[in-house]
PDB file of N, CA and C in Angstrom:
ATOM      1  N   UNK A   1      -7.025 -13.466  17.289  1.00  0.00           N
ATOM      2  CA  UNK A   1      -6.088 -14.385  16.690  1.00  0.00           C
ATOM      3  C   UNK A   1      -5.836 -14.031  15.223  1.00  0.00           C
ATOM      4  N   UNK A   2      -7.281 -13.796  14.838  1.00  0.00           N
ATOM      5  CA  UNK A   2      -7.325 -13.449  13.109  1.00  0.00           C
ATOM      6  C   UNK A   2      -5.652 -12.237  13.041  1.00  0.00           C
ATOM      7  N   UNK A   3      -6.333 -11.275  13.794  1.00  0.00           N
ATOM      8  CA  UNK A   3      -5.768  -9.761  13.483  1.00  0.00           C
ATOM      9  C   UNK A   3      -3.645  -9.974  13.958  1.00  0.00           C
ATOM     10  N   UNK A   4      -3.480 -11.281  14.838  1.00  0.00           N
ATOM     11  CA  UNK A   4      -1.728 -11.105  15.040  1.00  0.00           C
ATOM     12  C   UNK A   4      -1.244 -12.078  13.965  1.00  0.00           C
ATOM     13  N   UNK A   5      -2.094 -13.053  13.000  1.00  0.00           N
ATOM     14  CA  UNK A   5      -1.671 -13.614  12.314  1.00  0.00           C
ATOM     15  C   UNK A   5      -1.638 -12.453  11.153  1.00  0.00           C
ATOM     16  N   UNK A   6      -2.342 -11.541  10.520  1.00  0.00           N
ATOM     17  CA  UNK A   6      -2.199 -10.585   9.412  1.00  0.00           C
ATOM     18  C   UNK A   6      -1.308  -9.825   9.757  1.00  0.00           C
ATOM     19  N   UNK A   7      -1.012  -9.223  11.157  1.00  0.00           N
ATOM     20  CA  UNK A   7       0.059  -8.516  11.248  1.00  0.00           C
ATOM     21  C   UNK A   7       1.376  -9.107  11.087  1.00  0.00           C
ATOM     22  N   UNK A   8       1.232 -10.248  11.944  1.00  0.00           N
ATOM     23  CA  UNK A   8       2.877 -11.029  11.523  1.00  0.00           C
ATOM     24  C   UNK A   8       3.134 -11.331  10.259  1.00  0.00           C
ATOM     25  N   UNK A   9       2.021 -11.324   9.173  1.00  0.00           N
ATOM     26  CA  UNK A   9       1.991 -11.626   7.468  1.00  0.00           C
ATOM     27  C   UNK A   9       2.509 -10.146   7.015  1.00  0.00           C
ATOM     28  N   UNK A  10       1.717  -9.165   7.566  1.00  0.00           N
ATOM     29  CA  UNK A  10       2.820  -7.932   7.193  1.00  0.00           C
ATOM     30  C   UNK A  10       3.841  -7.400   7.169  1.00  0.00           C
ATOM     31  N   UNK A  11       4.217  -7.372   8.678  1.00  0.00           N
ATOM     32  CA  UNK A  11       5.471  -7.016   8.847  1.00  0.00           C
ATOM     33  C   UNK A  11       6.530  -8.460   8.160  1.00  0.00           C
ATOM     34  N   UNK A  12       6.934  -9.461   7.896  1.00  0.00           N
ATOM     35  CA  UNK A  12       7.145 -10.148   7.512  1.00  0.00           C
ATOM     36  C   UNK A  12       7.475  -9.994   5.976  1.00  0.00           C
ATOM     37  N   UNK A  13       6.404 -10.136   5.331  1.00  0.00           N
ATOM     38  CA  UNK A  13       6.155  -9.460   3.961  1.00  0.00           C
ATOM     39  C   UNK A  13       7.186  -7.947   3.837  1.00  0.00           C
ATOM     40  N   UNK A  14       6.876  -6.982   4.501  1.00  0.00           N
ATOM     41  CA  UNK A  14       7.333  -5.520   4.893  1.00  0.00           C
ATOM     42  C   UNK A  14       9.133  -5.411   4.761  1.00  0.00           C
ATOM     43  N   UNK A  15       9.472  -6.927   5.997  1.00  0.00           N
ATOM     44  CA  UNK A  15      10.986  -6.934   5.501  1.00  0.00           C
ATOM     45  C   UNK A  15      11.529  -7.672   4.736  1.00  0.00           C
ATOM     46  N   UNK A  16      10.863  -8.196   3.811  1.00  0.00           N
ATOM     47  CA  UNK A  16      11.377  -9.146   2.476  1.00  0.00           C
ATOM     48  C   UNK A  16      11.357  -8.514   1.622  1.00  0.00           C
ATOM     49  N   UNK A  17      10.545  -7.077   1.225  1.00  0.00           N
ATOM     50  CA  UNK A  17      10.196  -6.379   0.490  1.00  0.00           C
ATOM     51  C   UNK A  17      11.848  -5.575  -0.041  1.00  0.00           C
ATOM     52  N   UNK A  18      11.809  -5.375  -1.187  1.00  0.00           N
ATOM     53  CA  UNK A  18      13.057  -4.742  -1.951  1.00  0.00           C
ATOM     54  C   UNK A  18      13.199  -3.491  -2.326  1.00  0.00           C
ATOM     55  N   UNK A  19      11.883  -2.944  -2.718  1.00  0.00           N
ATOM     56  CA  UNK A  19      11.954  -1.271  -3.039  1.00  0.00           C
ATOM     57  C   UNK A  19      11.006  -0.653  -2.083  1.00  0.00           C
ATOM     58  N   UNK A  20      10.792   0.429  -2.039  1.00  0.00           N
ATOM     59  CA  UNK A  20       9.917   1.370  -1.371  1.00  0.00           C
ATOM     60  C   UNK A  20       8.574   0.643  -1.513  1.00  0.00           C
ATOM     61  N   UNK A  21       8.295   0.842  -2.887  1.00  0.00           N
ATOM     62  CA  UNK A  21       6.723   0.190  -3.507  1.00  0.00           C
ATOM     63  C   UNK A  21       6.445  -0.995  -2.894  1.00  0.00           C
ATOM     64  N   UNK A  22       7.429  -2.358  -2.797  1.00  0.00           N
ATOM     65  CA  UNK A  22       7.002  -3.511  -2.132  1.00  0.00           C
ATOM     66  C   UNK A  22       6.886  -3.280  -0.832  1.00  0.00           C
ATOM     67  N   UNK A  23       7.364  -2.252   0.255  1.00  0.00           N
ATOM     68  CA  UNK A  23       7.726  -2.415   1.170  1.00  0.00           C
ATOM     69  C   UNK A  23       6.329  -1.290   1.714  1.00  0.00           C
ATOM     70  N   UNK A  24       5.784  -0.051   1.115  1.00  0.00           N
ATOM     71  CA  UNK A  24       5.067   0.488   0.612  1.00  0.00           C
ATOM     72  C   UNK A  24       3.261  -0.385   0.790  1.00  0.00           C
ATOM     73  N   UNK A  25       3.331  -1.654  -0.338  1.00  0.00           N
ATOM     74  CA  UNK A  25       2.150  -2.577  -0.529  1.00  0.00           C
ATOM     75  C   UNK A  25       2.264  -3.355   0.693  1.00  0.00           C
ATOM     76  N   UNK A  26       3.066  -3.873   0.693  1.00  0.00           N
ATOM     77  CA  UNK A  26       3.207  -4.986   2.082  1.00  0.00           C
ATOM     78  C   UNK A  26       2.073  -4.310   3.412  1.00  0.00           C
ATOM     79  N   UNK A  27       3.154  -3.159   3.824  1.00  0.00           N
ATOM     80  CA  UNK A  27       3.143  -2.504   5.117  1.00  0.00           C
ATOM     81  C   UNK A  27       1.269  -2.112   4.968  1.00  0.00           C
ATOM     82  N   UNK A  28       1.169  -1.490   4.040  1.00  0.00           N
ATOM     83  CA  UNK A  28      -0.150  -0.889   3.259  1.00  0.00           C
ATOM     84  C   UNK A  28      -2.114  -2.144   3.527  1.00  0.00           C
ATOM     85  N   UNK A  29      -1.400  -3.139   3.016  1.00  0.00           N
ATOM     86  CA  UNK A  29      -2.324  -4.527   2.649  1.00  0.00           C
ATOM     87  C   UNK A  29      -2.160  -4.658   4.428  1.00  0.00           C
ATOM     88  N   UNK A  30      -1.330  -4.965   5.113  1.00  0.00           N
ATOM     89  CA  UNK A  30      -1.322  -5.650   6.223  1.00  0.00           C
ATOM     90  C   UNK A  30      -2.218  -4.484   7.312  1.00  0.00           C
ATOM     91  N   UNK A  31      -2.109  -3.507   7.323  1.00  0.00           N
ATOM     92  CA  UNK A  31      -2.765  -2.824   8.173  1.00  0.00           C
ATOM     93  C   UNK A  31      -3.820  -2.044   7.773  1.00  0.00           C
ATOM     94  N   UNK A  32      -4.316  -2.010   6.054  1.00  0.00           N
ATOM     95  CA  UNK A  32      -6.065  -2.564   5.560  1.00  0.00           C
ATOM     96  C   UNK A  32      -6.582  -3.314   5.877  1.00  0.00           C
ATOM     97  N   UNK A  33      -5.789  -4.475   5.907  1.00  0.00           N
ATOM     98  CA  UNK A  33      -6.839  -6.307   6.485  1.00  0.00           C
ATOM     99  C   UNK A  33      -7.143  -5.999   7.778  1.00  0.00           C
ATOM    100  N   UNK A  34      -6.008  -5.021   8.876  1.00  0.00           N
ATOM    101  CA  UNK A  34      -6.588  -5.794  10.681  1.00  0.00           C
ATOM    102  C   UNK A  34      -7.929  -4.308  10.240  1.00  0.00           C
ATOM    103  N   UNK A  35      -7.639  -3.015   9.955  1.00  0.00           N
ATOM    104  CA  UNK A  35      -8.639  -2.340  10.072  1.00  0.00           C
ATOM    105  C   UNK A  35     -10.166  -2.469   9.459  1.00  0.00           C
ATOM    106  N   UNK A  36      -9.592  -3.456   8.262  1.00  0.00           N
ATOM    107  CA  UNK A  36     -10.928  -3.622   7.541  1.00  0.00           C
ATOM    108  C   UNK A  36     -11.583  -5.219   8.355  1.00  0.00           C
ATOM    109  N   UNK A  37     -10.620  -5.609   8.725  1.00  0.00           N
ATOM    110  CA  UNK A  37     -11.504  -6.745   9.795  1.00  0.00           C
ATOM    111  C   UNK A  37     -11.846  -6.380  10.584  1.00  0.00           C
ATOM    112  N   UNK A  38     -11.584  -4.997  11.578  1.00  0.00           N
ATOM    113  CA  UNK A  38     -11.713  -5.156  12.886  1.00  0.00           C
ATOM    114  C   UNK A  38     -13.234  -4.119  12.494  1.00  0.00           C
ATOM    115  N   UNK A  39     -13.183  -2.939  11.760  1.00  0.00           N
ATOM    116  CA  UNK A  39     -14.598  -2.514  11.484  1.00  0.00           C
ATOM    117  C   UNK A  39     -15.638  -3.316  11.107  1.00  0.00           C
ATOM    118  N   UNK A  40     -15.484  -4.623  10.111  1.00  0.00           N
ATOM    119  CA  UNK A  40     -16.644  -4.902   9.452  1.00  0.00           C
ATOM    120  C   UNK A  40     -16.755  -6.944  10.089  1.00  0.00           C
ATOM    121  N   UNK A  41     -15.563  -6.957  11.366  1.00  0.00           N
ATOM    122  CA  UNK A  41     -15.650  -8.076  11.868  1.00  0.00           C
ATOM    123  C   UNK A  41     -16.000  -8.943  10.869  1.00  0.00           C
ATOM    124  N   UNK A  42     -15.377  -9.282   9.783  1.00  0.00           N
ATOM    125  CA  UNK A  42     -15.828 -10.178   8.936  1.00  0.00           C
ATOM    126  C   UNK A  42     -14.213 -10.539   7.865  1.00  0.00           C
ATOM    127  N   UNK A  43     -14.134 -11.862   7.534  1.00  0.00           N
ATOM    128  CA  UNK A  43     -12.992 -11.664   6.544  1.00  0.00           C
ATOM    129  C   UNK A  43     -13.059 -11.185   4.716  1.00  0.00           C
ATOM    130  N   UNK A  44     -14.649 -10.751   4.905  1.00  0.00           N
ATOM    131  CA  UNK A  44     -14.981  -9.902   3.731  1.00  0.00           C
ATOM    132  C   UNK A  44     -13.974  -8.285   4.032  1.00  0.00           C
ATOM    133  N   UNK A  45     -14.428  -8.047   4.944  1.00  0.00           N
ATOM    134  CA  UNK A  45     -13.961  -6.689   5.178  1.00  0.00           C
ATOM    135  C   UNK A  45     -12.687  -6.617   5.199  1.00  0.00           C
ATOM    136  N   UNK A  46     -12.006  -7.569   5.740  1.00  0.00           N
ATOM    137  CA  UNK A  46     -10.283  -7.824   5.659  1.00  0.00           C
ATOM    138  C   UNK A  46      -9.926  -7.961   4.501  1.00  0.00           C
ATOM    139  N   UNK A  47     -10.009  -8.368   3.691  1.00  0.00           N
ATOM    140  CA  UNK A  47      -9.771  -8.646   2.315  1.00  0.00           C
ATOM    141  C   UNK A  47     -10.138  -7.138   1.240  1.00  0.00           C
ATOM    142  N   UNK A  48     -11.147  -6.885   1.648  1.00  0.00           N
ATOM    143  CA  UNK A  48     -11.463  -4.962   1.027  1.00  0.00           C
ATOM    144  C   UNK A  48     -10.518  -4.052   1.409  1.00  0.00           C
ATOM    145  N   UNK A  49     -10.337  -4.290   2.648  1.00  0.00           N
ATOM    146  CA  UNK A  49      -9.429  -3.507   3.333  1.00  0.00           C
ATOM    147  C   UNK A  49      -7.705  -3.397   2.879  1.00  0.00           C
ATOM    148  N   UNK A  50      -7.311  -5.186   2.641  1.00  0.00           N
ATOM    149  CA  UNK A  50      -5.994  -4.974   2.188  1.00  0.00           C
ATOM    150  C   UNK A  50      -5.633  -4.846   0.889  1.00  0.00           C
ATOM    151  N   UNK A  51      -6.929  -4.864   0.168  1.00  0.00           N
ATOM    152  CA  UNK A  51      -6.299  -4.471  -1.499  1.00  0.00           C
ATOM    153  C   UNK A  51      -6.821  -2.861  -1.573  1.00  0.00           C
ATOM    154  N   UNK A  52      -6.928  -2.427  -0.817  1.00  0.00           N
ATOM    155  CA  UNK A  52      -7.222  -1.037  -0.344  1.00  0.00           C
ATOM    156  C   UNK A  52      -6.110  -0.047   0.242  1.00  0.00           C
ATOM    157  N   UNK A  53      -5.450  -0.785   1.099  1.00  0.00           N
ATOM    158  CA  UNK A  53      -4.242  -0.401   1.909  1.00  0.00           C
ATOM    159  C   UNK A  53      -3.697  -0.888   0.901  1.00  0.00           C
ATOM    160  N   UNK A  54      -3.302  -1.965   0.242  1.00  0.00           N
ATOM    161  CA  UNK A  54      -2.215  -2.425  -0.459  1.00  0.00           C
ATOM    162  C   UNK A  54      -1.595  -1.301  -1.969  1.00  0.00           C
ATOM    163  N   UNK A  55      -2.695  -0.773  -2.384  1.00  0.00           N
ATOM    164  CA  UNK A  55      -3.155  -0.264  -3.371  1.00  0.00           C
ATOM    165  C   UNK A  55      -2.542   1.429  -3.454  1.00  0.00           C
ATOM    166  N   UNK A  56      -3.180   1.942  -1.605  1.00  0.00           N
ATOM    167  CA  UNK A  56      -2.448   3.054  -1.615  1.00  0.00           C
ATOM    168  C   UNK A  56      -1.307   3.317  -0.710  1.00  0.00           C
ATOM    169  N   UNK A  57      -0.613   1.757   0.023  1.00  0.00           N
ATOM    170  CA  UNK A  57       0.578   1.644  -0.053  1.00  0.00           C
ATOM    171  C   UNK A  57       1.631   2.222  -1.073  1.00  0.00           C
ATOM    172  N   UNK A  58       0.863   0.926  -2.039  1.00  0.00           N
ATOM    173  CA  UNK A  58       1.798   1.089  -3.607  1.00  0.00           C
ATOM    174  C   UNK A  58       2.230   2.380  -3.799  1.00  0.00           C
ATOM    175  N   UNK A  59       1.147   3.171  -3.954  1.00  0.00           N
ATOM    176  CA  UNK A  59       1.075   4.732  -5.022  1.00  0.00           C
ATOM    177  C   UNK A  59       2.234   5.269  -3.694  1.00  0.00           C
ATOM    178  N   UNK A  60       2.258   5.241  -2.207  1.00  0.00           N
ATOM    179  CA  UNK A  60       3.110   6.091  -1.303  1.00  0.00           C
ATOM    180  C   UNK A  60       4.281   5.145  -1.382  1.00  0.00           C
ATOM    181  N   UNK A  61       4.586   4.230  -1.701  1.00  0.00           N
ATOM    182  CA  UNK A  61       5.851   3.644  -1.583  1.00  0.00           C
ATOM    183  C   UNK A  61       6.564   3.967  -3.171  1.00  0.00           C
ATOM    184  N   UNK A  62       5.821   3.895  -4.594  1.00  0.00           N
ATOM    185  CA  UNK A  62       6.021   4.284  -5.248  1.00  0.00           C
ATOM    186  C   UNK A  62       6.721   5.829  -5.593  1.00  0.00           C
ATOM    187  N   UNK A  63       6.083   6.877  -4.803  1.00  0.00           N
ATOM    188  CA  UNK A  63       6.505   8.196  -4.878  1.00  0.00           C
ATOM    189  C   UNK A  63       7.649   8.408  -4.609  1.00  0.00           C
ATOM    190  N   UNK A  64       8.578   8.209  -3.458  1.00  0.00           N
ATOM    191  CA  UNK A  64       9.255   8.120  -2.533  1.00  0.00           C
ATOM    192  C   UNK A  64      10.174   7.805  -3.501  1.00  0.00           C
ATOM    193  N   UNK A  65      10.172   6.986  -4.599  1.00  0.00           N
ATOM    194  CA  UNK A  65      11.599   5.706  -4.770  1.00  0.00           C
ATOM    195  C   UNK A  65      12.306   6.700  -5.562  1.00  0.00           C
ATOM    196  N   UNK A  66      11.750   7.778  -6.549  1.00  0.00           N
ATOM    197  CA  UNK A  66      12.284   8.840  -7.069  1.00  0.00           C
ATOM    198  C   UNK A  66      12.782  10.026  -7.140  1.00  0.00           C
ATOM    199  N   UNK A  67      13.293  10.387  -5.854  1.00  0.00           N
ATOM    200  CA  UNK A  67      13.417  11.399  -5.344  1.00  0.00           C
ATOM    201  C   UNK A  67      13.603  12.808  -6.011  1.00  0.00           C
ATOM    202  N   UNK A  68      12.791  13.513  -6.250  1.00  0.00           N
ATOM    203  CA  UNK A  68      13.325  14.836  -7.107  1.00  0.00           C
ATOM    204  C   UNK A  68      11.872  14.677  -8.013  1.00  0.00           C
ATOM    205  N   UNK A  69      11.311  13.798  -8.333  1.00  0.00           N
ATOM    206  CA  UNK A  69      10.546  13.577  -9.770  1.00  0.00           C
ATOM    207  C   UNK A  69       9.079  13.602  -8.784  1.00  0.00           C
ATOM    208  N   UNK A  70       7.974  13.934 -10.151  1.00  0.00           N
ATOM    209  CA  UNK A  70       6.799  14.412  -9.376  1.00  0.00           C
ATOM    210  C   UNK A  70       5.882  13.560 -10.227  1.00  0.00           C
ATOM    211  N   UNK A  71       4.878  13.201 -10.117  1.00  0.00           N
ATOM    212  CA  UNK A  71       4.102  12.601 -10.827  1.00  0.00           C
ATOM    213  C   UNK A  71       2.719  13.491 -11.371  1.00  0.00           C
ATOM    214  N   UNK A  72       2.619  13.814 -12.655  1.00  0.00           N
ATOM    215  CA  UNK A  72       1.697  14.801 -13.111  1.00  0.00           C
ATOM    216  C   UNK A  72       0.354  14.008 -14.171  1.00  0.00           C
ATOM    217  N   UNK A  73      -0.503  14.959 -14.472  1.00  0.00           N
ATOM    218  CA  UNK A  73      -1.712  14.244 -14.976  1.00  0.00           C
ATOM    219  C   UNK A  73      -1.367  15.460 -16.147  1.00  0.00           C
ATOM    220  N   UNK A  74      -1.987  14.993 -17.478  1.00  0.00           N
ATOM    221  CA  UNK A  74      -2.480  15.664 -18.897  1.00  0.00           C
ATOM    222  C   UNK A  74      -3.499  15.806 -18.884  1.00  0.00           C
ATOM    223  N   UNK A  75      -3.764  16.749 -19.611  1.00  0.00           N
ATOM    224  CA  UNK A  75      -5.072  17.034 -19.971  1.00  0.00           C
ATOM    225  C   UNK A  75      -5.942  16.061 -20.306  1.00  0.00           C
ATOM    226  N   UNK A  76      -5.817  14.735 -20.576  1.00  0.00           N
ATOM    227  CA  UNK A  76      -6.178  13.876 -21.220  1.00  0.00           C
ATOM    228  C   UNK A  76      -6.471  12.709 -20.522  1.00  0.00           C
ATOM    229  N   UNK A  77      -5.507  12.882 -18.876  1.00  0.00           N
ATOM    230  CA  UNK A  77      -5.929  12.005 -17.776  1.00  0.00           C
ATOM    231  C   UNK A  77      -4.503  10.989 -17.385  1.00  0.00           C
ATOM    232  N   UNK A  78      -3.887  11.126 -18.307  1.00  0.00           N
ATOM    233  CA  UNK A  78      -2.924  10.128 -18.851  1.00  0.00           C
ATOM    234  C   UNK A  78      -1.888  11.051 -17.237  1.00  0.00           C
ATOM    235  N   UNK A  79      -0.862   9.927 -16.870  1.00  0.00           N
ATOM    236  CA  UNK A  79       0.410  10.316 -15.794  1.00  0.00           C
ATOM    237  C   UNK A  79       1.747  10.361 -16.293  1.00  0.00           C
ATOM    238  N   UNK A  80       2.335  10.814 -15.764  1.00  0.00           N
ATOM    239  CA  UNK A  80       4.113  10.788 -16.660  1.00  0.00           C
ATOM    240  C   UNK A  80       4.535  11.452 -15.241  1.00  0.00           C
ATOM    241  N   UNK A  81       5.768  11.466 -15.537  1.00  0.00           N
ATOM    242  CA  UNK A  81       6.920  11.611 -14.257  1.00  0.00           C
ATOM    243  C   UNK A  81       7.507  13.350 -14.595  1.00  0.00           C
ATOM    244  N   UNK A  82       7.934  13.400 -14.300  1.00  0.00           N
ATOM    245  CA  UNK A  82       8.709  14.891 -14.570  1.00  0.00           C
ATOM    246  C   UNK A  82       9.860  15.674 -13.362  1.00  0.00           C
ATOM    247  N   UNK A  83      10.603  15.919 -13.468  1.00  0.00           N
ATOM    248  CA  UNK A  83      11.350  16.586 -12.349  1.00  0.00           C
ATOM    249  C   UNK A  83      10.067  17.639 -11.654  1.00  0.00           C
ATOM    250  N   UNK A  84      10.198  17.943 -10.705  1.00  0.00           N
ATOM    251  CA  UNK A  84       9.720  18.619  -9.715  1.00  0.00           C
ATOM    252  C   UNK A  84       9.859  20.357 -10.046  1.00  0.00           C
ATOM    253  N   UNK A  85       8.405  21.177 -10.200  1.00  0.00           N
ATOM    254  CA  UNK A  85       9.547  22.625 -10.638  1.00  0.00           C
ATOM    255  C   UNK A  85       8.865  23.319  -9.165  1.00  0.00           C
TER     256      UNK A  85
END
């Protein structure tokens, strides 16, 4: 019961969503919670799970929205965007 109520919260969430990134976190969080519930049978584990999925939703829904642009690290650790070479 737990696991069709989080899915219907996802997909739900998924098509209200406006950019890649929301649509990205949504899709992301909703199918962390059933996997992190269904391994650790607990709603501890559901909850780890969707700010987990939600998290690297984000970063894959994020990538996507820019098409052409790459996301790079400095020497220093720091990220910035850049066209793609």
């Amino acid at each position: 019961m737990m696991r069709k109520i989080v899915l219907a919260s996802a997909f739900v969430g998924a098509l209200a969503s406006c950019t890649a990134t929301e649509k990205g976190t949504a899709i992301g969080a909703g199918t962390g919670a059933v996997i992190g519930g269904a391994v650790s049978n607990s709603w501890e584990g559901a909850a780890v799970g969707a700010v987990a999925g939600g998290v690297a939703g984000a970063l894959i829904g994020r990538s996507t929205e820019r098409r052409g642009y790459c996301v790079y690290r400095d020497r220093y650790g720091r990220t910035y965007e850049a066209r793609c070479s």
